[in-house]
Protein backbone atom coordinates (compact mmCIF):
# COMPACT_ATOMS: atom_id res chain seq x y z
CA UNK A 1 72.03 -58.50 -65.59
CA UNK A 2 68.23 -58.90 -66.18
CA UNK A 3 69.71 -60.72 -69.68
CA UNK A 4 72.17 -63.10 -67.38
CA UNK A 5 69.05 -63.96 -64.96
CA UNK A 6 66.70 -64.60 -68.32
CA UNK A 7 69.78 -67.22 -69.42
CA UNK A 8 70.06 -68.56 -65.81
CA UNK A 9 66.28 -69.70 -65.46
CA UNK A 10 66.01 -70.75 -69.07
CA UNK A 11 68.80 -72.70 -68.09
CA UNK A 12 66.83 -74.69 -65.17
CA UNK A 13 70.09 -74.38 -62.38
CA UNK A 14 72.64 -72.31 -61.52
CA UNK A 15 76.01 -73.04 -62.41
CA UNK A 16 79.10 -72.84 -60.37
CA UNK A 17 81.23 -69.80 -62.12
CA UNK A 18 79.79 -67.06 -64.41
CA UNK A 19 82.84 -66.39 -66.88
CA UNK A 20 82.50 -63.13 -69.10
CA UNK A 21 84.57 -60.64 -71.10
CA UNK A 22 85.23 -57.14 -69.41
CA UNK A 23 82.12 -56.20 -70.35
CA UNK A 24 81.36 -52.43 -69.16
CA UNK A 25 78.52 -52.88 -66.48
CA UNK A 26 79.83 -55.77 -65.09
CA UNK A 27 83.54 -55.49 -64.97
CA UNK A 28 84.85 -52.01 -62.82
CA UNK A 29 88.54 -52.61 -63.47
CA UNK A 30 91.66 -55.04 -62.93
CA UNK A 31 89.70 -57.94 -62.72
CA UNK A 32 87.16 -56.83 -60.26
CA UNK A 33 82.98 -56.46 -60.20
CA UNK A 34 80.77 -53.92 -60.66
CA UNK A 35 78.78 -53.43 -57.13
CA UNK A 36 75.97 -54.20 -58.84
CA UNK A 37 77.42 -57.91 -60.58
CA UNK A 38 78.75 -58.31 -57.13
CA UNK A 39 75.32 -58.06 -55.35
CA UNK A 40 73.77 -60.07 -58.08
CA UNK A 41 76.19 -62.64 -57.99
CA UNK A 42 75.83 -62.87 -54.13
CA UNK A 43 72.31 -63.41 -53.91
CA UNK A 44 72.40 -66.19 -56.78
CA UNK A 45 75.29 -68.10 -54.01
CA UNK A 46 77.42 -68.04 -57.44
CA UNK A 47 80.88 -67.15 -58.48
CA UNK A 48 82.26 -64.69 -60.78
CA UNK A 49 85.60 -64.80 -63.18
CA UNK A 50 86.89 -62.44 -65.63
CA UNK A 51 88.77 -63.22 -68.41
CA UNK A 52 92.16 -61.70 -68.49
CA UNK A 53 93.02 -58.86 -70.71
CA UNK A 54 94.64 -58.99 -74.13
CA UNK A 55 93.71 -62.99 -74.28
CA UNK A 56 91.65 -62.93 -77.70
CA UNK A 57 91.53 -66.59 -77.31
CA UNK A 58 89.26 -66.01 -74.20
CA UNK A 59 87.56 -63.72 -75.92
CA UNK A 60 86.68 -65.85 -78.72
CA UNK A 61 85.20 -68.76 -76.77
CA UNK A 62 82.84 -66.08 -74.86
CA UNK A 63 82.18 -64.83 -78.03
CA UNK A 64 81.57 -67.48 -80.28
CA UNK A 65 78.39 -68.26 -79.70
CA UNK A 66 76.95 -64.94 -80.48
CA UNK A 67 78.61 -65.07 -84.15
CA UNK A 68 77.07 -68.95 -84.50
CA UNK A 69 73.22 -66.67 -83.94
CA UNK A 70 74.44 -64.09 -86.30
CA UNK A 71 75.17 -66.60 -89.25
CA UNK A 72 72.74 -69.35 -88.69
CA UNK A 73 69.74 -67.90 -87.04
CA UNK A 74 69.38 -64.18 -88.02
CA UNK A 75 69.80 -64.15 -91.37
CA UNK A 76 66.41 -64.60 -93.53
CA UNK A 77 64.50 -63.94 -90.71
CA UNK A 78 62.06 -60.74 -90.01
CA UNK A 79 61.04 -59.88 -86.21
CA UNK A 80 58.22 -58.07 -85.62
CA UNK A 81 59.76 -57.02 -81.99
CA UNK A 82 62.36 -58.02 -79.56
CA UNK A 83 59.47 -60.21 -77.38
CA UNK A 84 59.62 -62.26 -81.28
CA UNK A 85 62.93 -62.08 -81.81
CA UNK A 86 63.62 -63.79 -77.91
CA UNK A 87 60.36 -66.29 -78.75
CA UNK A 88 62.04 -67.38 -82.25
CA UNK A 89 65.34 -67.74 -81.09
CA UNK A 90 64.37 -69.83 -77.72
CA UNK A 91 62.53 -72.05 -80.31
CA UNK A 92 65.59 -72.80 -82.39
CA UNK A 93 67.74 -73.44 -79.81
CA UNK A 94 64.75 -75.88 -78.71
CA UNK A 95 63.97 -77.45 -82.29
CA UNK A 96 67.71 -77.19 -84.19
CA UNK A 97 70.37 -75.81 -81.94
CA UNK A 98 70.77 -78.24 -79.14
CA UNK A 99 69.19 -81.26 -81.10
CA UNK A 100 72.22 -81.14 -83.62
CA UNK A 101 75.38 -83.19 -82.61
CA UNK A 102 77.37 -80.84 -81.91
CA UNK A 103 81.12 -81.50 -83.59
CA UNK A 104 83.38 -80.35 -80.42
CA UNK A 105 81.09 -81.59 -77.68
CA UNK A 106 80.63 -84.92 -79.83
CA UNK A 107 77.14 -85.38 -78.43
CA UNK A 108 74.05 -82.99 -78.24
CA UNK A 109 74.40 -79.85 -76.04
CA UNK A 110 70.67 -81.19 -74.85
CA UNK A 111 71.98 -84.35 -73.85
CA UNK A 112 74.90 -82.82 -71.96
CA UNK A 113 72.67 -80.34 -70.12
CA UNK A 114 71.21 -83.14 -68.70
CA UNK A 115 74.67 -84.22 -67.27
CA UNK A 116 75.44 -80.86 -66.22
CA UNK A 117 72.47 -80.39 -64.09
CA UNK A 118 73.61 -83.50 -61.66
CA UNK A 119 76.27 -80.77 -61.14
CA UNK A 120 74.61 -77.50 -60.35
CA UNK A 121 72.82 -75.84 -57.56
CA UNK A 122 69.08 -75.16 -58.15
CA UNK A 123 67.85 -71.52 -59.10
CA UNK A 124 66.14 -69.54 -56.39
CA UNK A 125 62.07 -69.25 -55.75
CA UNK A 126 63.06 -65.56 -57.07
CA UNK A 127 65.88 -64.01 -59.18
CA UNK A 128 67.31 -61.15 -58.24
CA UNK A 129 65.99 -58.31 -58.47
CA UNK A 130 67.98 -56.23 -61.30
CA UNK A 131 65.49 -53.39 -62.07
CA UNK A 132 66.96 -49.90 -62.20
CA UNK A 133 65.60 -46.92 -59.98
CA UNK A 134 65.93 -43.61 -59.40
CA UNK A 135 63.39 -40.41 -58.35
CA UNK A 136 63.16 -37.53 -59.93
CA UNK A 137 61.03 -33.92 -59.70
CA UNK A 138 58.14 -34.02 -62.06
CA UNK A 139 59.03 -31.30 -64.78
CA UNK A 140 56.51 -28.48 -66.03
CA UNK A 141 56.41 -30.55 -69.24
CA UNK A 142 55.70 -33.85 -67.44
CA UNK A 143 57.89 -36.31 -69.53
CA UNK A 144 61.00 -38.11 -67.91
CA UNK A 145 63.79 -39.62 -70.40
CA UNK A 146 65.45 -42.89 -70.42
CA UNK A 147 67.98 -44.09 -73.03
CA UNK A 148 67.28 -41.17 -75.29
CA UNK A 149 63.73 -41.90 -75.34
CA UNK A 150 61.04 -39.66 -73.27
CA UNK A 151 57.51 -41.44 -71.53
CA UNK A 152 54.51 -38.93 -70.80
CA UNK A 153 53.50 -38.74 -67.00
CA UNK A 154 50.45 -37.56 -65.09
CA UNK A 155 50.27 -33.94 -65.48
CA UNK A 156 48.35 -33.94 -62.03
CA UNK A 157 52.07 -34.62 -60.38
CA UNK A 158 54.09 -31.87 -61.81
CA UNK A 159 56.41 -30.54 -58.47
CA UNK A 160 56.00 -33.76 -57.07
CA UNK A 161 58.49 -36.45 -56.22
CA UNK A 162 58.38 -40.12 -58.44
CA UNK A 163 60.11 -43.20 -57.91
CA UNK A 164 61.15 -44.12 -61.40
CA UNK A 165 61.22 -48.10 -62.48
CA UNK A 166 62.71 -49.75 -65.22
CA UNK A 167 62.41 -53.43 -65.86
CA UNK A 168 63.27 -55.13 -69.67
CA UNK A 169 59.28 -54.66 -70.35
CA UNK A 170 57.77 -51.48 -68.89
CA UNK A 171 58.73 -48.03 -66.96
CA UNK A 172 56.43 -47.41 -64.17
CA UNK A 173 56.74 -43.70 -61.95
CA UNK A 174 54.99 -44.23 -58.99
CA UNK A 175 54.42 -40.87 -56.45
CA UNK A 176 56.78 -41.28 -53.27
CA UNK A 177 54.50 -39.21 -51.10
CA UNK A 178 50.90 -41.00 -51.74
CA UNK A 179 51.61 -43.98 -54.04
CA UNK A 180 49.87 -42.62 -56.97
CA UNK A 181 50.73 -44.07 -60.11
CA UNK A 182 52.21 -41.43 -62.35
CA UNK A 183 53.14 -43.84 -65.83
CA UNK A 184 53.67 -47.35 -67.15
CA UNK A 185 54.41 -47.63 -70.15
CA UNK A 186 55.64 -50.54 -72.22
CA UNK A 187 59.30 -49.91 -73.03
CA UNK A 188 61.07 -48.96 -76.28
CA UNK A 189 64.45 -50.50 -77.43
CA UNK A 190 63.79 -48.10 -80.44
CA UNK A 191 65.65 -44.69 -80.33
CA UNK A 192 64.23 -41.22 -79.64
CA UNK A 193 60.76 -42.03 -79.38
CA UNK A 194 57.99 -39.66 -77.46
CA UNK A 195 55.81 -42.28 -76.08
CA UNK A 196 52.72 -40.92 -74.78
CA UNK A 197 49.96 -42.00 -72.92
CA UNK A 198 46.37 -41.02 -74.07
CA UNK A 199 45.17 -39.80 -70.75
CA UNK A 200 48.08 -38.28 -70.20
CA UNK A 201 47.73 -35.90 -73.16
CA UNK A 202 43.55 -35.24 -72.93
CA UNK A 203 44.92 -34.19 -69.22
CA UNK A 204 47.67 -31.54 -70.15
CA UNK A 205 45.33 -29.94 -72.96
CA UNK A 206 41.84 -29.79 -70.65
CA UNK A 207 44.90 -27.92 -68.25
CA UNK A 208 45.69 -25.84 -70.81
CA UNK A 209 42.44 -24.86 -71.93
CA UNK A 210 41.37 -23.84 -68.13
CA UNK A 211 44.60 -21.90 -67.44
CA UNK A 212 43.07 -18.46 -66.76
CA UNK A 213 44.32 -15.35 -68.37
CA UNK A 214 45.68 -12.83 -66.00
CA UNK A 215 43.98 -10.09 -66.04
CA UNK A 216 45.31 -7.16 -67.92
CA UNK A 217 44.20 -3.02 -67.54
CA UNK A 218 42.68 -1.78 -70.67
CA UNK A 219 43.22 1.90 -70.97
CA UNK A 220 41.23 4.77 -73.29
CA UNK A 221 42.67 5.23 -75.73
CA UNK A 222 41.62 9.40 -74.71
CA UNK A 223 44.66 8.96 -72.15
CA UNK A 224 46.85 8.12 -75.16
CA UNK A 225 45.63 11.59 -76.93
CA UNK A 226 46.31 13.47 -73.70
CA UNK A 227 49.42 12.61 -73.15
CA UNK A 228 50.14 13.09 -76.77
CA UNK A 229 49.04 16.35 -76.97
């Protein structure tokens, strides 16, 4: 949904249907919305429709456009990360894409956008807000994972309560009794990564290093002899 609301305001309005595929996250079953798409779709004022099953022609117009990017804009390319890849690929639907005249549309999609704007309702001040949350107990090894990949938190809030955020840039843990900031980290789209913040580790060694040693009896060895002989 955070990808639909980046299309939406690239966009500049808000159409008056969302169409898509029954794509898992969005579609619960026989034709009806996930809570979440249903919340979302509510607080844009916009309608939802999905397309019926078993109708590959359906599924090929939804589609299509995502196999035009894979044969004309990804190949030859290199990406140094995904905030590239999105900056290249809003520049060639800027520069090439929508400046072509386009064969089915007979005119440029840029010059129909303009059309289709007279038609649409204007975005919010604010998108929704699609970030995902949940809390979670601070573990001895202070690390929490998310899509196979773990971020370091404070040490200092191990046993304590965090209110973990995820947006499409960063996870943030913030403490739910005091506010404290436990991580932010910029997220990874790579797979099974440790990411790990600096302080974070100086932190767990310097509590390491001051852990005391409990203290243990250290007998004579002449009780060992006496009970020997």
């Amino acid at each position: 949904m955070a990808g639909i609301g980046r299309c939406l305001w690239s966009l500049g309005a808000l159409p008056n249907t969302l169409v898509w595929d029954r794509q898992a996250g969005l579609h619960a079953g026989a034709g009806r919305p996930t809570v979440e798409f249903a919340a979302f779709c509510g607080q844009l004022k916009v309608d939802w429709r999905f397309c019926e099953a078993a109708d590959p022609q359906a599924k090929g117009v939804v589609e299509r456009l995502q196999d035009f990017l894979e044969r004309s804009f990804e190949p030859g390319r290199a990406f140094a990360n995904e905030l590239d890849f999105q900056a290249q690929l809003d520049t060639w639907f800027a520069e090439r894409a929508n400046v072509r005249h386009h064969k089915t549309l007979r005119c440029r999609p840029v010059d129909r956008l303009v059309e289709e704007h007279g038609a649409m309702a204007s975005l919010p001040d604010e998108m929704p807000d699609v970030d995902r949350r949940w809390v979670i107990r601070v573990p001895p090894d202070p690390h929490l994972r998310f899509d196979s990949c773990d971020y370091s938190l404070d040490p200092a809030l191990v046993g304590r309560r965090v209110e973990v955020r995820v947006s499409p840039s960063e996870i943030l843990a913030a403490a739910l009794d005091t506010g404290e900031i436990g991580c932010r980290h910029q997220r990874t789209f790579a797979k099974h990564r440790t990411i790990t913040d600096l302080a974070h580790a100086r932190a767990l060694r310097a509590g390491r290093a001051d852990a005391s040693e409990p203290a243990v009896e250290i007998r004579p060895l002449e009780r060992y002899d006496a009970l020997i002989a």
